[in-house]
Protein backbone atom coordinates (compact mmCIF):
# COMPACT_ATOMS: atom_id res chain seq x y z
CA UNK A 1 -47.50 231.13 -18.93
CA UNK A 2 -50.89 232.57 -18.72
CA UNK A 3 -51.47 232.43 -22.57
CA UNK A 4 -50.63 228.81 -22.62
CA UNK A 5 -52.67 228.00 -19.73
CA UNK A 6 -55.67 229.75 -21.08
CA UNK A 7 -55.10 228.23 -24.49
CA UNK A 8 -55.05 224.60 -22.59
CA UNK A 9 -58.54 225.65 -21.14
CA UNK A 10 -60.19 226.78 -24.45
CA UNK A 11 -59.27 223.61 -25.87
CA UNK A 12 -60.30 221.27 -22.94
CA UNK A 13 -63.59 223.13 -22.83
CA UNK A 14 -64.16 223.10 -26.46
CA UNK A 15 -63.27 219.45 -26.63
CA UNK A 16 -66.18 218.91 -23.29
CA UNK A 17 -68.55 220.46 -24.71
CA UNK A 18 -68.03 218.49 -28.44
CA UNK A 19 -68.29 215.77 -26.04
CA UNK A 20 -71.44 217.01 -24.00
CA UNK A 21 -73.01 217.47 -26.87
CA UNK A 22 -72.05 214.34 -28.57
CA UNK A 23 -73.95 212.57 -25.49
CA UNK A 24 -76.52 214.50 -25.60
CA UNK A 25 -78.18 212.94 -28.88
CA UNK A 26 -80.13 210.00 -28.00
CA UNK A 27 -78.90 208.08 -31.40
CA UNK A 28 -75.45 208.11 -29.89
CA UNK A 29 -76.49 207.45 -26.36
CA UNK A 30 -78.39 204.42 -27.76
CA UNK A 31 -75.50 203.01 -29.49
CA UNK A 32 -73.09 203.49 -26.13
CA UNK A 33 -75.73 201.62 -24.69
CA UNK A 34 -76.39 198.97 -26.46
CA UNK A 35 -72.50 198.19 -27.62
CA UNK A 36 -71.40 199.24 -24.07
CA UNK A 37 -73.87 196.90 -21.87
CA UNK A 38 -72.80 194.10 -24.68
CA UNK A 39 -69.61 194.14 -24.78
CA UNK A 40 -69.54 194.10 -20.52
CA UNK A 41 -71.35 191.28 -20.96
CA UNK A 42 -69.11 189.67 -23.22
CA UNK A 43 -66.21 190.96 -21.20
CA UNK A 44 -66.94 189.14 -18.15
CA UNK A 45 -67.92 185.78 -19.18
CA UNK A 46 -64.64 186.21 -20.81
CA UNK A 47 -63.11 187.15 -17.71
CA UNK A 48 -64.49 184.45 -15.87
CA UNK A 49 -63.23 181.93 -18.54
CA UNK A 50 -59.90 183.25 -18.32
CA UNK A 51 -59.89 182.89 -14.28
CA UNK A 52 -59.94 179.41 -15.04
CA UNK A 53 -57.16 179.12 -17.70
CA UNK A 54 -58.95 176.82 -20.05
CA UNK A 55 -60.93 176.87 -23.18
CA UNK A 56 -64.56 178.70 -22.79
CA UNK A 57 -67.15 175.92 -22.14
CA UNK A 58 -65.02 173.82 -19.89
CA UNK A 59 -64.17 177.24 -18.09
CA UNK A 60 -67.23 177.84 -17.46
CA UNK A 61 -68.22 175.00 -16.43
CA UNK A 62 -65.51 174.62 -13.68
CA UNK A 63 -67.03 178.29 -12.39
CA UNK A 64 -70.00 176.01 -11.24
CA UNK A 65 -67.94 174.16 -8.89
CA UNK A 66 -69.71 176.28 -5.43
CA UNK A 67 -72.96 173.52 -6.81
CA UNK A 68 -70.91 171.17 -4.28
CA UNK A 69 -73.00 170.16 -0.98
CA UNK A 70 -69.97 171.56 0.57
CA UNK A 71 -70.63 175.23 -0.60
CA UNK A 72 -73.39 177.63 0.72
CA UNK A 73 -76.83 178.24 -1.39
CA UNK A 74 -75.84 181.88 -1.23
CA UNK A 75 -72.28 181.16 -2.68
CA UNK A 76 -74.21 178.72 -5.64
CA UNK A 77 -76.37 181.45 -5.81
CA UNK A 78 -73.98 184.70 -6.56
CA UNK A 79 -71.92 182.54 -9.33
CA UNK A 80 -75.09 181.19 -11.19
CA UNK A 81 -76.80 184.54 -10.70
CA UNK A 82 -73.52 186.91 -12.21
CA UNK A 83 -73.19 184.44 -15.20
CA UNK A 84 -76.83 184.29 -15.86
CA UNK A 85 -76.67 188.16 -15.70
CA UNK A 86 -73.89 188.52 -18.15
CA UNK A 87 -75.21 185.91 -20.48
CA UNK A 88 -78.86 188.24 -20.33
CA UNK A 89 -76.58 191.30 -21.71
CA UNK A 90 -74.37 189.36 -23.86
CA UNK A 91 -77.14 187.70 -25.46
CA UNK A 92 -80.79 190.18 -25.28
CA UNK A 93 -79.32 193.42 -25.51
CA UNK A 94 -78.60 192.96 -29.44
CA UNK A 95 -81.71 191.43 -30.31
CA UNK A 96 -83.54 194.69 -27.85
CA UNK A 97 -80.89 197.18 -30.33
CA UNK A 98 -83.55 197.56 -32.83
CA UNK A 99 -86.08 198.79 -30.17
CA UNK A 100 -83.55 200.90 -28.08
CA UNK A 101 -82.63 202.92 -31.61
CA UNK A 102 -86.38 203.19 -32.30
CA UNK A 103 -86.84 205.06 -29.37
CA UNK A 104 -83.41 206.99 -29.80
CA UNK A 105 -84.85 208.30 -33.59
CA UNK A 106 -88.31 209.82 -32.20
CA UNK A 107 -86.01 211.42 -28.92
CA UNK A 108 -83.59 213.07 -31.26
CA UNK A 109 -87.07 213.88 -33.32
CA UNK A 110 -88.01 215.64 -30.15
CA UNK A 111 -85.16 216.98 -29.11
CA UNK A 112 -84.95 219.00 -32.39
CA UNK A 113 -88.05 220.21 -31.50
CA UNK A 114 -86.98 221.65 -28.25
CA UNK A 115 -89.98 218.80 -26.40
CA UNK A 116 -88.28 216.76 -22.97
CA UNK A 117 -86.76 213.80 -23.69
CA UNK A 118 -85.10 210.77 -21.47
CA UNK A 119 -82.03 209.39 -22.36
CA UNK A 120 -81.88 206.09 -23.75
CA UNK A 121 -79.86 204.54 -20.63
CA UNK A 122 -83.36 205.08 -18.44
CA UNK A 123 -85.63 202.85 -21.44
CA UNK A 124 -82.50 199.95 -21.21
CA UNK A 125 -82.72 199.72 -17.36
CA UNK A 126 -86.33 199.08 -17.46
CA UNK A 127 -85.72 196.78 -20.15
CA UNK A 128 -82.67 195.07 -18.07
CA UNK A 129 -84.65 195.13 -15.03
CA UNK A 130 -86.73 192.21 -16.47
CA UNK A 131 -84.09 190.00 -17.87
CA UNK A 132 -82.03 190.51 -14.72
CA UNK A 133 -85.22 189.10 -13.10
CA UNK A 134 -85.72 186.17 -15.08
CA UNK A 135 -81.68 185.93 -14.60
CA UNK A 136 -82.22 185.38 -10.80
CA UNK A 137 -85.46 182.74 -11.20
CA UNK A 138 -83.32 181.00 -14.07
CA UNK A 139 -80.03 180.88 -11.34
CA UNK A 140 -82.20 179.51 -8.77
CA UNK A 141 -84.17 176.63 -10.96
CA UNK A 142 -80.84 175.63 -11.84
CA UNK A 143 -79.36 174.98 -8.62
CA UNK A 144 -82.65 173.22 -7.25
CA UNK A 145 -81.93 170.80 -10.81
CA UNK A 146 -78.79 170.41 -9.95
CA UNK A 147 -79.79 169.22 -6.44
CA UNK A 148 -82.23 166.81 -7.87
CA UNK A 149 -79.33 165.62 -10.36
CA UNK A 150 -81.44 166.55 -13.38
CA UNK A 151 -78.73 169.06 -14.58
CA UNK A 152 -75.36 168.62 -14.13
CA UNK A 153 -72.61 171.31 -12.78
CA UNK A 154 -71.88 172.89 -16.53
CA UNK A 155 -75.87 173.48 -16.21
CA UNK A 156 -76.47 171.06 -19.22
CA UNK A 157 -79.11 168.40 -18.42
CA UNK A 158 -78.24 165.03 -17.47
CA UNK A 159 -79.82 162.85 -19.71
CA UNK A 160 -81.17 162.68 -23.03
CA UNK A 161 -85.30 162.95 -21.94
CA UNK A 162 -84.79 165.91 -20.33
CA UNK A 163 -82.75 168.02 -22.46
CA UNK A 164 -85.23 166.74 -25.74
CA UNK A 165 -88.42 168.00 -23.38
CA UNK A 166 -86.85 171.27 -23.27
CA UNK A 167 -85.57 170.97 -26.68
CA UNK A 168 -89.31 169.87 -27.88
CA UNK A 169 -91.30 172.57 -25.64
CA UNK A 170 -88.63 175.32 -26.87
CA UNK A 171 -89.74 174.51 -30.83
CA UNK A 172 -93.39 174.10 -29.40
CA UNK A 173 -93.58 177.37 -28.08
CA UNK A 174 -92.13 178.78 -31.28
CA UNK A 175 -95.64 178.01 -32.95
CA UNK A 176 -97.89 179.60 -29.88
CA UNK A 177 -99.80 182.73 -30.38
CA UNK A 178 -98.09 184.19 -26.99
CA UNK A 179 -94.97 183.70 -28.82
CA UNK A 180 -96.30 185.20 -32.46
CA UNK A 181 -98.08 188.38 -30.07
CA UNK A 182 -94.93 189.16 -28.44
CA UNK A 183 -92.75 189.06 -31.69
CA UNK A 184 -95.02 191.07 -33.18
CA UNK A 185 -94.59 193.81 -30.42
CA UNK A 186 -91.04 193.90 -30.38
CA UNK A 187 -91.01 193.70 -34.34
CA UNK A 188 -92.89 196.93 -34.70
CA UNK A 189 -91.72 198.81 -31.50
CA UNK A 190 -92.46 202.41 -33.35
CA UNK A 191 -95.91 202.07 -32.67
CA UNK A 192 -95.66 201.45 -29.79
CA UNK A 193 -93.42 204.63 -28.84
CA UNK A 194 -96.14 206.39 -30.86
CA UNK A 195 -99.12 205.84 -28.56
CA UNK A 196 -97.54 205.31 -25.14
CA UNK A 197 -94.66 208.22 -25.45
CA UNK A 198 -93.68 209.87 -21.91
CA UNK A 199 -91.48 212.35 -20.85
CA UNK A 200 -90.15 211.12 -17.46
CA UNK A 201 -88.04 208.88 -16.25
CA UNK A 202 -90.71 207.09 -14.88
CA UNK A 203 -92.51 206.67 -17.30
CA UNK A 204 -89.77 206.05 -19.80
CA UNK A 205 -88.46 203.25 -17.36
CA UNK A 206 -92.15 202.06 -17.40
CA UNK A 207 -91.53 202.00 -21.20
CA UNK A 208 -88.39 199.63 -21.21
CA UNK A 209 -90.25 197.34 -18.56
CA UNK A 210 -93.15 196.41 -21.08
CA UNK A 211 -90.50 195.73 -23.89
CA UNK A 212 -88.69 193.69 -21.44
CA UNK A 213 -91.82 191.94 -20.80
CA UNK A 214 -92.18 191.29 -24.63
CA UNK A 215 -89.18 190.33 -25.33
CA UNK A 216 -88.94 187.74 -22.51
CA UNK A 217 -92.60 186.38 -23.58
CA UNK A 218 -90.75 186.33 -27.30
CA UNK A 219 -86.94 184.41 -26.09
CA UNK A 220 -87.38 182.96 -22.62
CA UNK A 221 -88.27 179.14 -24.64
CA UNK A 222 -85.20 180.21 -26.72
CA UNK A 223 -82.95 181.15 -23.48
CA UNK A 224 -83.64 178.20 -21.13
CA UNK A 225 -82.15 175.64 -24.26
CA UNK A 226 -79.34 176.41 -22.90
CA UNK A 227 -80.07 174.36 -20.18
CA UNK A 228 -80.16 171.46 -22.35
CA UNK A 229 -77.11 172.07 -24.59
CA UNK A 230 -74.84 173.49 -21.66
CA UNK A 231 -75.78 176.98 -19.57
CA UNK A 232 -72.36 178.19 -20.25
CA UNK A 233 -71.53 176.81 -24.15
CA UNK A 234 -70.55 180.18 -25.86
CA UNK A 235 -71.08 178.83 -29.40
CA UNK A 236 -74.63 178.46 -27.92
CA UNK A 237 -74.89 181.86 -26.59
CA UNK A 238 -73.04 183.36 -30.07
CA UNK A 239 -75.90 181.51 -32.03
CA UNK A 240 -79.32 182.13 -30.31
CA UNK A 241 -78.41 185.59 -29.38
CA UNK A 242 -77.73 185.99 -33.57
CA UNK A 243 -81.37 183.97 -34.26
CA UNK A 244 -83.01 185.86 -31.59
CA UNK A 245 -81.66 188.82 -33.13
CA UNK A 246 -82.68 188.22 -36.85
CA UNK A 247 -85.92 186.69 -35.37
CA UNK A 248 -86.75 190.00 -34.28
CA UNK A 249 -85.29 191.73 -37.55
CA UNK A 250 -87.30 189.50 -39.99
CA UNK A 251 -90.86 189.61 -41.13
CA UNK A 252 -93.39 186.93 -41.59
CA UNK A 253 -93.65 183.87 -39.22
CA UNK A 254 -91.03 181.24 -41.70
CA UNK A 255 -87.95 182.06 -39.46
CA UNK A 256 -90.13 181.53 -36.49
CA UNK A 257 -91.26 177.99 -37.73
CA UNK A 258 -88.19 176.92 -39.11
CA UNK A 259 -86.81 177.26 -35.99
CA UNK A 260 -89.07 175.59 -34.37
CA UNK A 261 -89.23 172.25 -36.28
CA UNK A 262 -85.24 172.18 -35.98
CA UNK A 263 -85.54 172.13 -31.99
CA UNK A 264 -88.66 169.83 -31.96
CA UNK A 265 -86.68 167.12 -34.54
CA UNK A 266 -83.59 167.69 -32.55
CA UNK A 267 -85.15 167.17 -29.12
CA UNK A 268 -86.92 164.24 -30.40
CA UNK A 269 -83.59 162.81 -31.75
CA UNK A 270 -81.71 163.79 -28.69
CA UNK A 271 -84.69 162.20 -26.73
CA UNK A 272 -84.76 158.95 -28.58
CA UNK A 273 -80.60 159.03 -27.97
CA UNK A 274 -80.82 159.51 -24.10
């Protein structure tokens, strides 16, 4: 009885420590991160779709229902603001992969080394801390539209002018040197690590706070046309998360342009339409 019990331990505590050790890399903390956060993200809109027993946009849509006068601001408020939130990690975290692994490579670099190093997980909550922000501001703009009937309860707008002016400033904004400065940053995020490397958790979070802040000077145009095709539209979300993604991926400034002209000719044609 004794043998087999201590065999049972050996293995458990061979098999923890494979484990502990396994986490203890950065490059594999960064991918549990990244596919982790993701797929929660994923997970609940899914959830929330399924709540409603019909097909994803119209699902979503019906979640919106608490934008009656008859509901409390704070109930409108918790549904936009939990959809928003999973539509930041279902959609950014991808396109922020890159970045996360970049800092993941020079950890493990410094780990070998026997230097101090912060796990990934402390760089992606700075990083989330700023999209779950702009999550919160985008909830609230939403439900003051919908008050003023300029968006309707799926969180697409309501007529034709206003979802081409977003359309239009979206492909504007694609062409702006704030936009071409931040994509630049979150293109080459090795140099930044390079220069402004820390070794606490402060300053790591500090870290994942200014790549937030790059990334949401690079997407937010790209985010809020979701507001003009439908807040909750999944092919949407599928489809800018993938260009925001390759955006960031690519070189040069064509992908960045192309993109772009498409929403500026298809908010003028949606305009002209409406």
């Amino acid at each position: 009885m004794t043998d087999t019990t201590d065999r049972r331990l050996t293995h458990l505590s061979f098999a923890a420590t494979r484990l502990g050790r396994a986490f203890a890399r950065p490059k594999t903390m960064a991918v549990v991160c990244v596919v982790l956060l993701t797929a929660l993200g994923w997970l609940y809109l899914g959830v929330l779709a399924a709540r409603t027993g019909v097909d994803w946009p119209q699902g979503l849509a019906a979640l919106c229902r608490p934008l009656s006068a008859h509901e409390s601001a704070a109930a409108d408020f918790a549904v936009l603001l939990s959809m928003w939130c999973a539509m930041v990690f279902a959609m950014m975290l991808p396109s922020a992969g890159p970045m996360i692994f970049t800092y993941a490579e020079i950890a493990d670099t410094a780990a070998r080394k026997g230097d101090v190093i912060v796990s990934p997980f402390v760089l992606a909550s700075g990083y989330a801390l700023v999209w779950l922000t702009f999550a919160a501001c985008v909830a609230l703009t939403q439900i003051v539209l919908v008050r003023m009937a300029l968006l309707a309860s799926d969180g697409a707008a309501t007529s034709g002018l206003v979802s081409g002016a977003i359309l239009i400033v979206a492909g504007l904004y694609q062409f702006s040197a704030a936009k071409r400065a931040c994509l630049t940053k979150c293109r080459h995020p090795f140099a930044f690590f390079f220069t402004n490397w820390r070794t606490t958790a402060r300053g790591v979070f500090g870290l994942g706070v200014r790549q937030g802040l790059y990334c949401l000077g690079c997407c937010w145009a790209m985010m809020l046309v979701m507001l003009a095709v439908g807040a909750m539209n999944v092919i949407w979300m599928a489809a800018l998360s993938a260009v925001m993604t390759i955006e960031k991926m690519s070189a040069g400034r064509r992908l960045s342009r192309a993109v772009g002209m498409v929403l500026i000719i298809a908010g003028v044609a949606v305009a002209e339409l409406g």
